[in-house]
N, C-alpha and C. Protein backbone atom coordinates (compact mmCIF):
# COMPACT_ATOMS: atom_id res chain seq x y z
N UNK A 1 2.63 0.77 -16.51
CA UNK A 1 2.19 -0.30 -15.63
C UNK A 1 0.79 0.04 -15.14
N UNK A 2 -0.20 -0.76 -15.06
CA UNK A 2 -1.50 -0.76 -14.70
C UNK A 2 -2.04 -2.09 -14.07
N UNK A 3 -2.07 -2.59 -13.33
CA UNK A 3 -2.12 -3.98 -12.99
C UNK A 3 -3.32 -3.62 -11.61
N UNK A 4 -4.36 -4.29 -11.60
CA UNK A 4 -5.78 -4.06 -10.64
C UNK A 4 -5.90 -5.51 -9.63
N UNK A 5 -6.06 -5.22 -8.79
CA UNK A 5 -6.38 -6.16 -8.24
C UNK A 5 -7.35 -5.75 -7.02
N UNK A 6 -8.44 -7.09 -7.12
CA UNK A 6 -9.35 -6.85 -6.19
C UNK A 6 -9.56 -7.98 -5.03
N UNK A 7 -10.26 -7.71 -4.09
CA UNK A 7 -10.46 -8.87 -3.02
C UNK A 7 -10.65 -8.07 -1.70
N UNK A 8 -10.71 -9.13 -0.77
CA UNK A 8 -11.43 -8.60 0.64
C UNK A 8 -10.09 -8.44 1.43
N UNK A 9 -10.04 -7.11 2.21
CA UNK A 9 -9.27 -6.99 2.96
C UNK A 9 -8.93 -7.86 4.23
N UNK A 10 -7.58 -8.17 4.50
CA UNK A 10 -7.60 -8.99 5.40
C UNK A 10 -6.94 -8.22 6.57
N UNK A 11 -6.62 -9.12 7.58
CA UNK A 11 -6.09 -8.93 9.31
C UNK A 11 -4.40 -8.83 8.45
N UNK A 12 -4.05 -8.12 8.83
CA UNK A 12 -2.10 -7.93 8.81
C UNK A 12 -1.97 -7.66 9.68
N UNK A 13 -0.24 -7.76 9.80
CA UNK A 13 0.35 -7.27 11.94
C UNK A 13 0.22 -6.22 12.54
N UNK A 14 -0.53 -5.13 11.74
CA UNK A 14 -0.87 -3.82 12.13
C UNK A 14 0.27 -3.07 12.32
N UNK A 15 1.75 -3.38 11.80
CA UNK A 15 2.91 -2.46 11.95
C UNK A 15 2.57 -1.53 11.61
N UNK A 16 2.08 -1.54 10.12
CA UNK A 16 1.96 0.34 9.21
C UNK A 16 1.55 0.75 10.51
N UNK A 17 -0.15 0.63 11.17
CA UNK A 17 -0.44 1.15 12.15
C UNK A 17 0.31 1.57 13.32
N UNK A 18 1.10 0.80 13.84
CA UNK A 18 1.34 1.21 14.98
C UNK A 18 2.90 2.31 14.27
N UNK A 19 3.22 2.17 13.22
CA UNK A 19 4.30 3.53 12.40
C UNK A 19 3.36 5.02 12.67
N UNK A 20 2.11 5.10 12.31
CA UNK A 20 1.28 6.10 11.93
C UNK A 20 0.88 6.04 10.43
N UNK A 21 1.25 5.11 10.10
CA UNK A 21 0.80 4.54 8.25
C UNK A 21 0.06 2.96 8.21
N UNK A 22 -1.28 3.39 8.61
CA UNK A 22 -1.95 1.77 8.60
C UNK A 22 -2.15 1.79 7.21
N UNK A 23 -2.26 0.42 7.24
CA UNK A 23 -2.36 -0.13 5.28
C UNK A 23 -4.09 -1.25 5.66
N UNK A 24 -4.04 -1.49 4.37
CA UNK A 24 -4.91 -1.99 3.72
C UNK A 24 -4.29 -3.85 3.45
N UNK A 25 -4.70 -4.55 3.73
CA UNK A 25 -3.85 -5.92 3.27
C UNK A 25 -4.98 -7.06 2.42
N UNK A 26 -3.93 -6.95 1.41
CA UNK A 26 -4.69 -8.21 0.22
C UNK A 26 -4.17 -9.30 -0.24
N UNK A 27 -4.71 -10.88 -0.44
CA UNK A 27 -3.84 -11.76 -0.37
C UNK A 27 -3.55 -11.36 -2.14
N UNK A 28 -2.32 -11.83 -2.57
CA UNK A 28 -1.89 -11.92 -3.48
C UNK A 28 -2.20 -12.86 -4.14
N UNK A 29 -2.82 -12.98 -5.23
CA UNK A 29 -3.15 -14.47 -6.29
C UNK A 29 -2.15 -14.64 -7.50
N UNK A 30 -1.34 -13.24 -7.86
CA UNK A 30 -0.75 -13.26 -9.13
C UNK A 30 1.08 -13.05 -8.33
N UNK A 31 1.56 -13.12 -8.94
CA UNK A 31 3.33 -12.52 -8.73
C UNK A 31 3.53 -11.02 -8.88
N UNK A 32 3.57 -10.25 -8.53
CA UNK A 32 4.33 -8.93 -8.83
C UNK A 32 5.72 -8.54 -7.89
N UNK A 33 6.62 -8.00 -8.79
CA UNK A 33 7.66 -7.48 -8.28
C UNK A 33 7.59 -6.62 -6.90
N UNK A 34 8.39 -6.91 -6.14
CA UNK A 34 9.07 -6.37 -4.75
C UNK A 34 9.04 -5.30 -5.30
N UNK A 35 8.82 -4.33 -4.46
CA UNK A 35 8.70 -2.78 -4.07
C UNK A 35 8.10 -1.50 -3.91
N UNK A 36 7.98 -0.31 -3.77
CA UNK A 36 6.72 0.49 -3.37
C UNK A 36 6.36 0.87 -4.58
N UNK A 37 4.70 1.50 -4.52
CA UNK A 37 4.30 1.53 -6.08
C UNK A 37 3.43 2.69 -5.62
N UNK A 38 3.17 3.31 -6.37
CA UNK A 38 2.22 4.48 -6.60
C UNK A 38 0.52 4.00 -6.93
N UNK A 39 -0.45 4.51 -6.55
CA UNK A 39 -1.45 3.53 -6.78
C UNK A 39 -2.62 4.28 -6.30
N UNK A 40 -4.06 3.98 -6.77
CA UNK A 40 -4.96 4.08 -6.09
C UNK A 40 -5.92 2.97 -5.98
N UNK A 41 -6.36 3.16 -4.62
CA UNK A 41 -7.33 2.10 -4.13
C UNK A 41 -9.13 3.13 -4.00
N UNK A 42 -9.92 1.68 -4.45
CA UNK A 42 -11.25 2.12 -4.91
C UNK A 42 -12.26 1.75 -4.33
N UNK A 43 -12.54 2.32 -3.17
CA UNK A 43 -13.94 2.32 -2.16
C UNK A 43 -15.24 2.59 -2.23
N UNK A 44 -16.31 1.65 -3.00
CA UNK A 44 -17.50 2.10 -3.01
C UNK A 44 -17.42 3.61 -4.05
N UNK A 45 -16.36 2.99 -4.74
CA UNK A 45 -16.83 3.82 -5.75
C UNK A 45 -15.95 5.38 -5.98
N UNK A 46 -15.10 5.68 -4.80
CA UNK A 46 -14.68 6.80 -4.74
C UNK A 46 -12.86 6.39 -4.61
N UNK A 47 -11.92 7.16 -5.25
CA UNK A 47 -10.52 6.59 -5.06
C UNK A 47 -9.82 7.27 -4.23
N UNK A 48 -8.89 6.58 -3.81
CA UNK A 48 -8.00 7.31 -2.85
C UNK A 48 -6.43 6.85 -3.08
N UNK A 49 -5.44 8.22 -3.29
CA UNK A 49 -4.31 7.49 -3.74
C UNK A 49 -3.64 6.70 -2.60
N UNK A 50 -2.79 6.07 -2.93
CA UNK A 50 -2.33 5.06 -2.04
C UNK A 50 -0.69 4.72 -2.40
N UNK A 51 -0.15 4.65 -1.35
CA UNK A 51 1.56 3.70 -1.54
C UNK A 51 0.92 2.75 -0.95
N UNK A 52 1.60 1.50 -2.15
CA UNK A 52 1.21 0.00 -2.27
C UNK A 52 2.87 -0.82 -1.50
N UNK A 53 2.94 -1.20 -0.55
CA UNK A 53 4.20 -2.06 -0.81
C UNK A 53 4.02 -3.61 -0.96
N UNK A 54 4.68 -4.09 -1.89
CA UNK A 54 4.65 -5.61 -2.10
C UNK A 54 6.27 -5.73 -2.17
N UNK A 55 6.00 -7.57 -1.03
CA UNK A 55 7.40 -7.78 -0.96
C UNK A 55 6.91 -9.21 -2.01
N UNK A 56 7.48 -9.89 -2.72
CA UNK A 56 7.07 -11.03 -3.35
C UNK A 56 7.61 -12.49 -2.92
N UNK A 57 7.89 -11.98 -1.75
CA UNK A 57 8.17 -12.95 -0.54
C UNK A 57 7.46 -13.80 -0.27
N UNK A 58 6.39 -12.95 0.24
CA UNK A 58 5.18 -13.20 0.47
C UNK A 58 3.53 -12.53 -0.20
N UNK A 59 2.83 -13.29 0.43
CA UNK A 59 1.47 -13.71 -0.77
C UNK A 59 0.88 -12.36 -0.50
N UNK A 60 1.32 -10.95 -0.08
CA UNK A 60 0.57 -9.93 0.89
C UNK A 60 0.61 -8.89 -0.33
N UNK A 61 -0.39 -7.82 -0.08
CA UNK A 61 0.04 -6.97 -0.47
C UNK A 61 -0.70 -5.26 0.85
N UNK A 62 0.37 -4.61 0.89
CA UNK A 62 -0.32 -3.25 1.80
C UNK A 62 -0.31 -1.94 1.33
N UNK A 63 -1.10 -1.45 1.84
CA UNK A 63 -1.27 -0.29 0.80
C UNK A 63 -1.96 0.50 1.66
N UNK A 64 -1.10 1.74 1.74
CA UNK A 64 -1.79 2.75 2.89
C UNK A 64 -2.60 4.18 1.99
N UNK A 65 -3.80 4.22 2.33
CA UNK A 65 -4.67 5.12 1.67
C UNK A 65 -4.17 6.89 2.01
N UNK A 66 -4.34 7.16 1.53
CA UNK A 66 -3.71 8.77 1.99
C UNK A 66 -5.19 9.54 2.16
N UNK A 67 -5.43 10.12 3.12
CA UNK A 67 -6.20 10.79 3.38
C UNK A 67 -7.77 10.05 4.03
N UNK A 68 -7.92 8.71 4.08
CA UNK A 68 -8.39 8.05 4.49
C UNK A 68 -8.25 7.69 6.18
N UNK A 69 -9.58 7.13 6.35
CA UNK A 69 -9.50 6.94 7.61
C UNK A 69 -10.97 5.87 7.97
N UNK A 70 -10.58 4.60 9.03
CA UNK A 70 -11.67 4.12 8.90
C UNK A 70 -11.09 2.01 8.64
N UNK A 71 -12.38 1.55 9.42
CA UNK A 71 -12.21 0.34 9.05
C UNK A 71 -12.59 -0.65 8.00
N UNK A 72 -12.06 -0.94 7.59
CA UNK A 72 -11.86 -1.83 5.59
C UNK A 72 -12.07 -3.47 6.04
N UNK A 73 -11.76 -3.96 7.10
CA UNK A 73 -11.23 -5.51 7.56
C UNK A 73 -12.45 -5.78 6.94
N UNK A 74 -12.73 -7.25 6.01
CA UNK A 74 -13.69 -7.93 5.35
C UNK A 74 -14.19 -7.42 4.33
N UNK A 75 -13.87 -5.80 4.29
CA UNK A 75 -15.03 -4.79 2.71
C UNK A 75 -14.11 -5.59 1.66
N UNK A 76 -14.48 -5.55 0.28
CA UNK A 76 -14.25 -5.54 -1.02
C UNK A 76 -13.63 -4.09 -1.65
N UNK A 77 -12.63 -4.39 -2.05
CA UNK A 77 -11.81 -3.26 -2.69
C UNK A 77 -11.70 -3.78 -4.00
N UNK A 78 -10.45 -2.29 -4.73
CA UNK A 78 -9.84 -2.61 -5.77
C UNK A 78 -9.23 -1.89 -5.47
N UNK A 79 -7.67 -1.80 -5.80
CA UNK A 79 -6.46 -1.39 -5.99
C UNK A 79 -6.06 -1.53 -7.68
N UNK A 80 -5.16 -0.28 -7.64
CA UNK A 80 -4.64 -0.29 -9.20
C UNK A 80 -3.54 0.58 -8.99
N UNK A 81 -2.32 -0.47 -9.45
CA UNK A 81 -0.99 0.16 -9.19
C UNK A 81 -0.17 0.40 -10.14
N UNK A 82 -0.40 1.57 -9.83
CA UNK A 82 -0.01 2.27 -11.81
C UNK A 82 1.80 2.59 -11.72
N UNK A 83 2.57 2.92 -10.68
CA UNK A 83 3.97 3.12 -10.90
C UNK A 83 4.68 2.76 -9.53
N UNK A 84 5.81 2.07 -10.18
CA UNK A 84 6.82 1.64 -9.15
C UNK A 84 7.83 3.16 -8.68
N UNK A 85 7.82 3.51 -7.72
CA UNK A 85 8.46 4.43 -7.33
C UNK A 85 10.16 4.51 -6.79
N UNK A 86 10.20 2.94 -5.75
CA UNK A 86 11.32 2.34 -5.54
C UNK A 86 11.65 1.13 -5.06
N UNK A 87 12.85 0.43 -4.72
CA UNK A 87 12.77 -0.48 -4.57
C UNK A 87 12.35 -0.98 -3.44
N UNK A 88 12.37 -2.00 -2.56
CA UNK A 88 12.32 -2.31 -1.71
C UNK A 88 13.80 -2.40 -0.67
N UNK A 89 13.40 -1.36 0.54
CA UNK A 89 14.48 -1.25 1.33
C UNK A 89 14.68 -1.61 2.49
N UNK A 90 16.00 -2.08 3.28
CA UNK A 90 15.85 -2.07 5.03
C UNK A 90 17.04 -1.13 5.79
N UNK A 91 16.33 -0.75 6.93
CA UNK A 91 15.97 0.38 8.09
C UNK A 91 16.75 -0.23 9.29
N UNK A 92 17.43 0.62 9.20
CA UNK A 92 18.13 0.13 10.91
C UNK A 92 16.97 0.31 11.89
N UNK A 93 16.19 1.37 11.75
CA UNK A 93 15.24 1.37 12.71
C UNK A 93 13.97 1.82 12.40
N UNK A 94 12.76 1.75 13.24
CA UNK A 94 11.25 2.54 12.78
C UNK A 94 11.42 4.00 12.38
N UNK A 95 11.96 4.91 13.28
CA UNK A 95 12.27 6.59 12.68
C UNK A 95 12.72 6.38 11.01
N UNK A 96 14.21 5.74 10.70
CA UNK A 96 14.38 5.66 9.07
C UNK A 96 13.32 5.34 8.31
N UNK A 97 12.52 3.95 8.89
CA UNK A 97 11.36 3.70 8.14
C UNK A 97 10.39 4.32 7.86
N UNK A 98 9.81 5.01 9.10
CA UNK A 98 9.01 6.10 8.86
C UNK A 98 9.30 7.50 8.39
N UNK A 99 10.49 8.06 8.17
CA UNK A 99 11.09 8.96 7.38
C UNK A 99 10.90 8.72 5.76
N UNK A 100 11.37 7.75 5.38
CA UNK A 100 11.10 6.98 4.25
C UNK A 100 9.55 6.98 3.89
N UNK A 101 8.86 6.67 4.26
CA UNK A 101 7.47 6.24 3.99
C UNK A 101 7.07 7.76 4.14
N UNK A 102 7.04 8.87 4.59
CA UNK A 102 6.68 9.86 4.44
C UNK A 102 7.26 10.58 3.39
N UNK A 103 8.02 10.26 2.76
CA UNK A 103 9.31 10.57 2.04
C UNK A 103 8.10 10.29 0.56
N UNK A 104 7.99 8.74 0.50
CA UNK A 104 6.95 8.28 -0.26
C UNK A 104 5.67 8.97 -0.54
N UNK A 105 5.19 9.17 0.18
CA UNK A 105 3.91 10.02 0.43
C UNK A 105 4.00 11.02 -0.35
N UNK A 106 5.10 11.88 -0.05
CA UNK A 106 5.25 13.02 -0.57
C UNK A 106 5.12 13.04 -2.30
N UNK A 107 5.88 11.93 -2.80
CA UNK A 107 6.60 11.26 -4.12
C UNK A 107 4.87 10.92 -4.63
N UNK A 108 4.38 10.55 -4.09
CA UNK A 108 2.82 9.42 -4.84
C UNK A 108 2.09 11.07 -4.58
N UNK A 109 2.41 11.80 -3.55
CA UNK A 109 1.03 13.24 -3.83
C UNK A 109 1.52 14.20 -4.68
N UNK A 110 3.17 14.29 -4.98
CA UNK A 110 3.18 14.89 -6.20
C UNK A 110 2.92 14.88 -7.76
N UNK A 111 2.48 13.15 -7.65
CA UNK A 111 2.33 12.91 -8.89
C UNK A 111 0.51 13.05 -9.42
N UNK A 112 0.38 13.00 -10.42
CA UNK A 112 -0.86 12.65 -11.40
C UNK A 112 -1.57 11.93 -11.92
């Protein structure tokens, strides 16, 4: 899987953020499957890996940069989401969620 997509970052509800995992948000133009993906996103030129989640619910896509830091709202990106890792899940609460998503992290920095 290799699928790129580019466009201007937009305003999202800032949940990742207020978890301790802010994302990146892009409107969706194409369909892709529900769930977290392995990925890197491409800033002026330099990449940074990233967990992508897309729900195909909706037109969104978020994607939290790992090791990044800094405001994106209006820049031009690219994202390229090279592996689905898992599906899409629900959390009795924020701690599971954020257990999970670090869980992820771990899964997208072990890989290559």
């Amino acid at each position: 899987m290799n699928i790129i997509i580019s466009g201007k970052v937009i305003e999202g509800k800032s949940r990742g953020g207020k978890l301790g995992f802010p994302t990146v948000n892009l409107e969706l133009q194409e369909k892709i499957e529900s769930g977290v993906y392995a990925g890197i996103v491409i800033i002026n030129g330099k990449d940074y890996k990233a967990g992508i989640f897309v729900n195909d619910e909706r037109t969104l896509l978020e994607a939290h940069l790992i090791g990044f830091s800094g405001d994106l709202y209006e820049k031009e990106i690219k994202i390229e989401i090279k592996k689905k890792i898992r599906e899409v899940m629900k959390f009795e609460d924020d701690e599971e969620l954020k257990a999970q998503i670090k869980n992820d992290i771990e899964t997208i920095c072990s890989r290559e």
